[in-house]
C-alpha atoms as a PDB file:
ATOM      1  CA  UNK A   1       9.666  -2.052 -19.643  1.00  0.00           C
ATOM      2  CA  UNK A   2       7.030   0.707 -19.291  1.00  0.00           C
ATOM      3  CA  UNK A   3       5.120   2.695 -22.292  1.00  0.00           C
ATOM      4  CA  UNK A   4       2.489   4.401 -22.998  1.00  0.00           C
ATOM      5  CA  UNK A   5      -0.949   2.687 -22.600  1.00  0.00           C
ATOM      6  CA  UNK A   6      -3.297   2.051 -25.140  1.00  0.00           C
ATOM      7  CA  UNK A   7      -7.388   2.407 -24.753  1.00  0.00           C
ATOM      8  CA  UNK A   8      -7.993  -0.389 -24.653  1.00  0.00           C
ATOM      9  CA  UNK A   9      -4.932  -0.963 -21.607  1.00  0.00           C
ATOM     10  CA  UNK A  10      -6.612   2.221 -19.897  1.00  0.00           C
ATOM     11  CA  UNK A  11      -9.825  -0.337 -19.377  1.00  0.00           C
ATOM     12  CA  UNK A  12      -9.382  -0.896 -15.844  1.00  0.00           C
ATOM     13  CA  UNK A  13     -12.004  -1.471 -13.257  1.00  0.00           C
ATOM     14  CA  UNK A  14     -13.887   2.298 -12.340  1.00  0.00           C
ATOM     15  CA  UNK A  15     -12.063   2.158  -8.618  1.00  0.00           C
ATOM     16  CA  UNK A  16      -8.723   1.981 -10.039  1.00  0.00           C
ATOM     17  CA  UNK A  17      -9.419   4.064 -12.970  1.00  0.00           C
ATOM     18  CA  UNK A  18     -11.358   7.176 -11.707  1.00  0.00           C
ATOM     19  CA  UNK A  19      -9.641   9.759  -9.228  1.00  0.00           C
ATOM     20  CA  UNK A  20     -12.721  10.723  -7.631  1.00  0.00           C
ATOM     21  CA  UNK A  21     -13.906   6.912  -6.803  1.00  0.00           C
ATOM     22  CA  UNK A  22     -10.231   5.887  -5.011  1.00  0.00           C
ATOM     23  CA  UNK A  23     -10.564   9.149  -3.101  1.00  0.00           C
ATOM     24  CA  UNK A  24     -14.087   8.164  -2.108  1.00  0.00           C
ATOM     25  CA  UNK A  25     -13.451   4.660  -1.292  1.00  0.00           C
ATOM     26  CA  UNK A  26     -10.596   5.164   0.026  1.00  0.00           C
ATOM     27  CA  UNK A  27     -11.203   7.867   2.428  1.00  0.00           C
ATOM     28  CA  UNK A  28     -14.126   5.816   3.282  1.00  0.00           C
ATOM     29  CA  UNK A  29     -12.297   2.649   4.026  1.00  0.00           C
ATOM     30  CA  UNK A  30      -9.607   4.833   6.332  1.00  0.00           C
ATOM     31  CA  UNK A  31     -12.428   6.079   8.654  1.00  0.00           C
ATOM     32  CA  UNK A  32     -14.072   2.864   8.353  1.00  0.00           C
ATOM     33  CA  UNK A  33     -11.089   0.756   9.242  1.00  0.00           C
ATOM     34  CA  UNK A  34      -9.928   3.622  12.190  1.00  0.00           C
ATOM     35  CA  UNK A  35     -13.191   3.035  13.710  1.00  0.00           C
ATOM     36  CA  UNK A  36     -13.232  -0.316  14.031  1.00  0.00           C
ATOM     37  CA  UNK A  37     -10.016  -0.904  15.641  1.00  0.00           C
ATOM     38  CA  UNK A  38      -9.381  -0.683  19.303  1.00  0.00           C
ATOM     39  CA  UNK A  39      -6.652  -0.217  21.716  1.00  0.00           C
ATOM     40  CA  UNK A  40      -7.016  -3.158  24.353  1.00  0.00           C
ATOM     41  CA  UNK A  41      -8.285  -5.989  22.108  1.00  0.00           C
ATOM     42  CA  UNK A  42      -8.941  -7.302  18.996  1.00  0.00           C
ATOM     43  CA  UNK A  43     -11.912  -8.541  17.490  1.00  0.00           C
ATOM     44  CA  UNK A  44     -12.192 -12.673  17.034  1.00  0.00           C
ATOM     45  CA  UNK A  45     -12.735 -12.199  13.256  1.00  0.00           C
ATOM     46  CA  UNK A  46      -9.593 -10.057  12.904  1.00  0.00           C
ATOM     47  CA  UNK A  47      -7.554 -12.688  15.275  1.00  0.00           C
ATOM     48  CA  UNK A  48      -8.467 -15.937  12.980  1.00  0.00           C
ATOM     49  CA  UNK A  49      -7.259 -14.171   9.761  1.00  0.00           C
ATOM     50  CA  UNK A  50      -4.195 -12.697  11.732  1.00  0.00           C
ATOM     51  CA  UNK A  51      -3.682 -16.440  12.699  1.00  0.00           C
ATOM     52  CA  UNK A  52      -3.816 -17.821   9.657  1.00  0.00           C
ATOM     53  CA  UNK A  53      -1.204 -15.870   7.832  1.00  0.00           C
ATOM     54  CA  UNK A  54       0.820 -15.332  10.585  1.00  0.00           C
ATOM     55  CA  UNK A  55       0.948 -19.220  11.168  1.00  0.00           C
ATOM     56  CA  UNK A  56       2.232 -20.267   8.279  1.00  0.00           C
ATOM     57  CA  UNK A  57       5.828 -22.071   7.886  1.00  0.00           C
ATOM     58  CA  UNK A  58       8.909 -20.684   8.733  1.00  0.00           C
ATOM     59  CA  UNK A  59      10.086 -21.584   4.907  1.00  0.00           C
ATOM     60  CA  UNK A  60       8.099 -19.181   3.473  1.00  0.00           C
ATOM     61  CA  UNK A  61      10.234 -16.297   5.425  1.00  0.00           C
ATOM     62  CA  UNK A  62      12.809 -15.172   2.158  1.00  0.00           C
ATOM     63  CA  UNK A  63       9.678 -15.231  -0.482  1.00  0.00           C
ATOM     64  CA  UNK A  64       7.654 -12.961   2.146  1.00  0.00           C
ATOM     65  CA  UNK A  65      10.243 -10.627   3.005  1.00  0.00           C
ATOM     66  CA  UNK A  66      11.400 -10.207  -0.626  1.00  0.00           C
ATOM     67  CA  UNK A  67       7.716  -9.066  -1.297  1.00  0.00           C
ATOM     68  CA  UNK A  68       7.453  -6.605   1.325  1.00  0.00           C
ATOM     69  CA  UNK A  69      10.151  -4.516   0.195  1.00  0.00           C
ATOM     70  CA  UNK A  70       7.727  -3.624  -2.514  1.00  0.00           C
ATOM     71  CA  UNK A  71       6.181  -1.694   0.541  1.00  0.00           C
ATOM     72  CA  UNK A  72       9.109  -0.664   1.966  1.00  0.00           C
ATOM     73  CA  UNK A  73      10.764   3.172   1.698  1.00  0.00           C
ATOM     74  CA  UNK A  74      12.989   2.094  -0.658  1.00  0.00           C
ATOM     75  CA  UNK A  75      10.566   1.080  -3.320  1.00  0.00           C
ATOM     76  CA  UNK A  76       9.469   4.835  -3.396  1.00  0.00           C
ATOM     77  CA  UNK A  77      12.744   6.465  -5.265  1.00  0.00           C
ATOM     78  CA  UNK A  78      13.401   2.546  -6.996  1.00  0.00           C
ATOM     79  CA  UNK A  79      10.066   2.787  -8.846  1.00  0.00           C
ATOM     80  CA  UNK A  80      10.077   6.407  -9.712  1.00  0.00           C
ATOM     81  CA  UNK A  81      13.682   6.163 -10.926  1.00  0.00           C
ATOM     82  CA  UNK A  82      12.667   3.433 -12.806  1.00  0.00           C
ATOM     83  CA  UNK A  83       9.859   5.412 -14.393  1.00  0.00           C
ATOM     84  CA  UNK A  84      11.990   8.488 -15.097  1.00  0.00           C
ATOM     85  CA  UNK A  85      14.669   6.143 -17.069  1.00  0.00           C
ATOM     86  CA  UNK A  86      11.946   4.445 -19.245  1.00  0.00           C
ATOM     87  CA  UNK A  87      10.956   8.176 -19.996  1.00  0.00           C
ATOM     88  CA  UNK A  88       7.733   8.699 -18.045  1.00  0.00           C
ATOM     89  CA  UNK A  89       8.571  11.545 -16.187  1.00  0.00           C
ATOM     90  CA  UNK A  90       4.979  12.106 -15.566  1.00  0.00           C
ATOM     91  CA  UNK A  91       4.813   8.561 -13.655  1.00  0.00           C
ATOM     92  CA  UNK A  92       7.911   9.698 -11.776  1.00  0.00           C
ATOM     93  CA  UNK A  93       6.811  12.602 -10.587  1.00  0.00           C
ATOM     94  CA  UNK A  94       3.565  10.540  -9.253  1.00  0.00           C
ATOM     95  CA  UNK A  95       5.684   7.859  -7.807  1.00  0.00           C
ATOM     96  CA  UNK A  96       7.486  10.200  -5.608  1.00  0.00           C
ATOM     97  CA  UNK A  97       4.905  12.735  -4.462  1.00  0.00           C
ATOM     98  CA  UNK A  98       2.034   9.489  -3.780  1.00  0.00           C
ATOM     99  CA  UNK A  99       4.678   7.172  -2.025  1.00  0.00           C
ATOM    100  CA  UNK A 100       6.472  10.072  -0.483  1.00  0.00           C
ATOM    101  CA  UNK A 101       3.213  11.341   0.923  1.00  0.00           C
ATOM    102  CA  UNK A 102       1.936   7.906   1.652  1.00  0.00           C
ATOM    103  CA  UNK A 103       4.457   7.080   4.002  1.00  0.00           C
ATOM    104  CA  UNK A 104       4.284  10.601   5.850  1.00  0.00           C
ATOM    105  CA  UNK A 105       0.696  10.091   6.291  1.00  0.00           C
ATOM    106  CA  UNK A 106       1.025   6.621   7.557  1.00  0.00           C
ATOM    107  CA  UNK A 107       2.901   7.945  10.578  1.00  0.00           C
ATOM    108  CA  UNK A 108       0.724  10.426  11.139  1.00  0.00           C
ATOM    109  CA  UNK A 109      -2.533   8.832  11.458  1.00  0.00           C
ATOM    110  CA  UNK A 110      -0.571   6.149  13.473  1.00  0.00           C
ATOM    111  CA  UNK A 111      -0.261   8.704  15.895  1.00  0.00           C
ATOM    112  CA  UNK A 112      -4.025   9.890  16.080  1.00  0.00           C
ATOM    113  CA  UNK A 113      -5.838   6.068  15.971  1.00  0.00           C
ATOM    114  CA  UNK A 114      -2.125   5.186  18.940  1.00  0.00           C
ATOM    115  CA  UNK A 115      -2.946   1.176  18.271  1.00  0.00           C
ATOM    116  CA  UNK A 116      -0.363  -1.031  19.323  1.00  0.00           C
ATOM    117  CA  UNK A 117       1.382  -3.797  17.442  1.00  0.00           C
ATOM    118  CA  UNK A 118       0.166  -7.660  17.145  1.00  0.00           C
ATOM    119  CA  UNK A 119       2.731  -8.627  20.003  1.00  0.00           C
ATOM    120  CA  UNK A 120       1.413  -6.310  22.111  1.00  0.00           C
ATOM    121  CA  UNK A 121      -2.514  -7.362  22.229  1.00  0.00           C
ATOM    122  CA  UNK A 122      -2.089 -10.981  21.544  1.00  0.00           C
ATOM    123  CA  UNK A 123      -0.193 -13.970  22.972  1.00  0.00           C
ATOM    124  CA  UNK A 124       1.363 -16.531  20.970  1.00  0.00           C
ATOM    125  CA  UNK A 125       2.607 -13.748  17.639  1.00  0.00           C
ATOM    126  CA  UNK A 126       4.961 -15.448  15.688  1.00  0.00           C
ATOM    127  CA  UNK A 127       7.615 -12.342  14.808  1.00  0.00           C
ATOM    128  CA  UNK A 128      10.012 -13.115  12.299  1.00  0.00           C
ATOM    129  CA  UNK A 129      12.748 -11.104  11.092  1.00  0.00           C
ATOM    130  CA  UNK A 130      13.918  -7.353  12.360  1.00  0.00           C
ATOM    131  CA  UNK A 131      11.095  -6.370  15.178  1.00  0.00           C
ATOM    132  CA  UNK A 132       8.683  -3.508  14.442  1.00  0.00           C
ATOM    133  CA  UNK A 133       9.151  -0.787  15.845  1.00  0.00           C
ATOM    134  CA  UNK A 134       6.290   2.181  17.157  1.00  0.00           C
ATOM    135  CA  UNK A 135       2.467   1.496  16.182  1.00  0.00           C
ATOM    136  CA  UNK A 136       0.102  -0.941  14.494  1.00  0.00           C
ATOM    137  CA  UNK A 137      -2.844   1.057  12.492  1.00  0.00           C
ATOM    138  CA  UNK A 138      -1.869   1.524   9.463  1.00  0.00           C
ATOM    139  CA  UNK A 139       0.630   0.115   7.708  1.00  0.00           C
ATOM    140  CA  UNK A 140       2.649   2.072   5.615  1.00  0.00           C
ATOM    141  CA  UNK A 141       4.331  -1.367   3.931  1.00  0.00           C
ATOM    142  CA  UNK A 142       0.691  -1.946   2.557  1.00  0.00           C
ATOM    143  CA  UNK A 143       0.254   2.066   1.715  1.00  0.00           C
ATOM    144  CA  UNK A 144       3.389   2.302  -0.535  1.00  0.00           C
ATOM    145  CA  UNK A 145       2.402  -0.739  -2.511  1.00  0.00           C
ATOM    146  CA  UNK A 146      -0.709   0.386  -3.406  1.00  0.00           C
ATOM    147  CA  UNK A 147       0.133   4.207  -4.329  1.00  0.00           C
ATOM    148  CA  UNK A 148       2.834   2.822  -6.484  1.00  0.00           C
ATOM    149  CA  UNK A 149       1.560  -0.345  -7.666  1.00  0.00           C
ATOM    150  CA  UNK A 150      -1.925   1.333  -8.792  1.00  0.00           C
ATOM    151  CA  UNK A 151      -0.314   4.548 -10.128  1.00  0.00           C
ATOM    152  CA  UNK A 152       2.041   2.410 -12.452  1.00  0.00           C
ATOM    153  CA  UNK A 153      -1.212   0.197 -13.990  1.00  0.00           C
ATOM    154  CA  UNK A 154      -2.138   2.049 -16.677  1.00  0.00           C
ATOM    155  CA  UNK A 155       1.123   2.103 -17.887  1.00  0.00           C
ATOM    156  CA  UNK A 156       1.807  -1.530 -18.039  1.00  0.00           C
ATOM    157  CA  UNK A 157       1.338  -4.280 -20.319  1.00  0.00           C
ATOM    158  CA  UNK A 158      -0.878  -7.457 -19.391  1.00  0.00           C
ATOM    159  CA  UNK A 159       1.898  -9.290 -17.564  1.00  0.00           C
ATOM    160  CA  UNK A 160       2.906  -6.333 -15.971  1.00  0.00           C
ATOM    161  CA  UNK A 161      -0.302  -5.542 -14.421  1.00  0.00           C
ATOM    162  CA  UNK A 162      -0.934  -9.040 -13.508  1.00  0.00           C
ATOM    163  CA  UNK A 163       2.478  -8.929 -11.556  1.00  0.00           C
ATOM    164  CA  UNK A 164       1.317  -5.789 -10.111  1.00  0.00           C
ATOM    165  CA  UNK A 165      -1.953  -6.971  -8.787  1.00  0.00           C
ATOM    166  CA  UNK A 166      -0.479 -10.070  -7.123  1.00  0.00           C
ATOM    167  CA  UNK A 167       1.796  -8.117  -5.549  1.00  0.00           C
ATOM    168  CA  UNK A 168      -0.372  -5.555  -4.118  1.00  0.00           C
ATOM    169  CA  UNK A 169      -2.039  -8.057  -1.350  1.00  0.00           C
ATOM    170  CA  UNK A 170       0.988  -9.603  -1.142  1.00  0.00           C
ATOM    171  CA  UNK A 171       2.924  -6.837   0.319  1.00  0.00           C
ATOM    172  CA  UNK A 172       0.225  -6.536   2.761  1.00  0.00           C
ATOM    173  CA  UNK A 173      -0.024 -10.293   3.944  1.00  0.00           C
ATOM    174  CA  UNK A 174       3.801 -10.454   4.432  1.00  0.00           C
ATOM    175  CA  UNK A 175       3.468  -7.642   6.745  1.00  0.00           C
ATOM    176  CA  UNK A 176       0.785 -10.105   8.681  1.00  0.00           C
ATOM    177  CA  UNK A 177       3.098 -12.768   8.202  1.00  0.00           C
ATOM    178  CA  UNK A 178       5.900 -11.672  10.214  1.00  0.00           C
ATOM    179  CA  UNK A 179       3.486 -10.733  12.960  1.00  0.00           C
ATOM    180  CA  UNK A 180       3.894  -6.676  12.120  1.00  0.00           C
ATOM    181  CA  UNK A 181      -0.058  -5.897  11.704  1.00  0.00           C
ATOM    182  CA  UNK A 182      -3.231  -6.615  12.219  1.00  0.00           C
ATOM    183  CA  UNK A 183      -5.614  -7.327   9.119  1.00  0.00           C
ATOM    184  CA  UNK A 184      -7.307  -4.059   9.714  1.00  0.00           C
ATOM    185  CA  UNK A 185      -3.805  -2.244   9.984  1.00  0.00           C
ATOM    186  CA  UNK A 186      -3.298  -3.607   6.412  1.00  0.00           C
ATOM    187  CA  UNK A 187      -6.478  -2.405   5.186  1.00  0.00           C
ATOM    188  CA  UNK A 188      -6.241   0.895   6.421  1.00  0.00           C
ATOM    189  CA  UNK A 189      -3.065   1.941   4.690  1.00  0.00           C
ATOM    190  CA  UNK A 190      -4.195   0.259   1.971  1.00  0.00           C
ATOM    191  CA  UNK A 191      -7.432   2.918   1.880  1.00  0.00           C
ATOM    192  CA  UNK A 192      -4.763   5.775   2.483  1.00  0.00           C
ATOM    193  CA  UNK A 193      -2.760   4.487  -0.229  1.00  0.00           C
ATOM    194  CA  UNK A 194      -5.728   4.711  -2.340  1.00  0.00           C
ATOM    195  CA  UNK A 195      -6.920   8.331  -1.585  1.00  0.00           C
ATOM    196  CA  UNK A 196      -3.361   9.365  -1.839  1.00  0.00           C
ATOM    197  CA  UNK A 197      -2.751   8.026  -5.207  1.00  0.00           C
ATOM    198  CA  UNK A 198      -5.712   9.432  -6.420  1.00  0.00           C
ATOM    199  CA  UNK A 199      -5.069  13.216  -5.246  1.00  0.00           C
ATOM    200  CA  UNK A 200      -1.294  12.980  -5.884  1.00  0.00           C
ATOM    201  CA  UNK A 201      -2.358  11.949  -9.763  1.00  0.00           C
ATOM    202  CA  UNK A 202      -4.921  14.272 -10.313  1.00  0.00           C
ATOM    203  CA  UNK A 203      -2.057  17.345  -8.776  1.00  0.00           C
ATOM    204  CA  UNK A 204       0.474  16.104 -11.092  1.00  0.00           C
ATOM    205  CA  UNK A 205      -1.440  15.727 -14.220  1.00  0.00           C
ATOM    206  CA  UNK A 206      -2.978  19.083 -14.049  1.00  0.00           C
ATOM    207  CA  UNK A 207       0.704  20.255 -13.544  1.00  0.00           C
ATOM    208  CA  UNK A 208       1.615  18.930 -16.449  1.00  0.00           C
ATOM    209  CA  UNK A 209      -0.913  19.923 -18.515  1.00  0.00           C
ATOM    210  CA  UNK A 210      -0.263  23.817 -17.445  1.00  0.00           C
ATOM    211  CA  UNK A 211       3.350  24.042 -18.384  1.00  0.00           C
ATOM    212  CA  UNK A 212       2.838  21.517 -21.609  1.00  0.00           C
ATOM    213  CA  UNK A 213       0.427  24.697 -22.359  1.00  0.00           C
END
């Protein structure tokens, strides 16, 4: 159950804590990431990792697609709903608006960076599950988790954050798993996910701090 965190809970590491370091990194990352990617081929270093995850066993198929849901639209309303019941509307309110925005910006810059999906570039992809559908860079899967999963750390106990920062990556590597993205694709909404949570947080709290006023 969520609460309110202590000092020495709010002790995180200076890229998760600070708004104006996950904007920076993570704006950097995006155009870093965008950059790098291509529409007629992939890179050999970005192959062997894709080919690693997304050749492991069939019997790991439930366990992965249970974690991405974490990523999935879904998880936006679950988790603020969640929030708002434990009596953080604050963390609510920051759920929605990052995750809400997260995903809308994923599709976006899908549109601008156009790069396919893994079964389109590559022989051999291993899809499991539902096919997806429209572009590769970036993923919003690996967006949501992190806007929501790094928004909700400081109000978690030890466990809880633990939890949290398995799950994070986790999201991400299912998404490579069932032959959806490309490592960078998981990266770069990852570094949206990032700059989003940070700008969403810093709206919200300065809301709140007007009308507590």
């Amino acid at each position: 159950m969520m609460r309110p965190a202590s000092k020495h809970e709010r002790a995180l590491p200076a890229m998760l804590a600070a708004p104006g370091v996950q904007l920076g990194f993570g704006l950097a990352a995006l155009l870093a990431t965008a950059g790098a990617v291509r529409h007629d081929r992939v890179g050999p270093r970005e192959v062997r990792a894709f080919r690693a995850v997304n050749g492991l066993p069939d019997s790991v198929y439930l366990p992965a697609w249970a974690v991405m849901q974490l990523g999935a639209f879904g998880a936006i309303p679950a988790s603020a709903a969640a929030a708002w019941l434990a009596g953080d509307g604050e963390l609510a309110a920051r759920l929605l608006i990052g995750g809400t925005g997260t995903w809308a910006l994923a599709k976006a810059v899908k549109r601008i960076v156009r790069r396919p999906r893994p079964v389109t570039l590559l022989p051999g992809i291993r899809r499991r599950g539902r096919d997806a559908s429209g572009l590769g860079y970036l993923s919003g899967h690996a967006g949501v988790a992190v806007v929501l999963g790094v928004a909700a750390l400081p109000r978690l106990g030890p466990g809880g954050r633990a939890l949290t920062l398995t799950a994070i990556p986790l999201v991400g590597l299912s998404r490579v798993y069932v032959g959806a993205h490309f490592p960078l694709d998981i990266a770069g909404g990852a570094a949206l996910g990032l700059a989003v949570n940070a700008t969403a947080g810093t709206a919200v709290r300065r809301y709140s701090t007007r009308h507590r006023g």
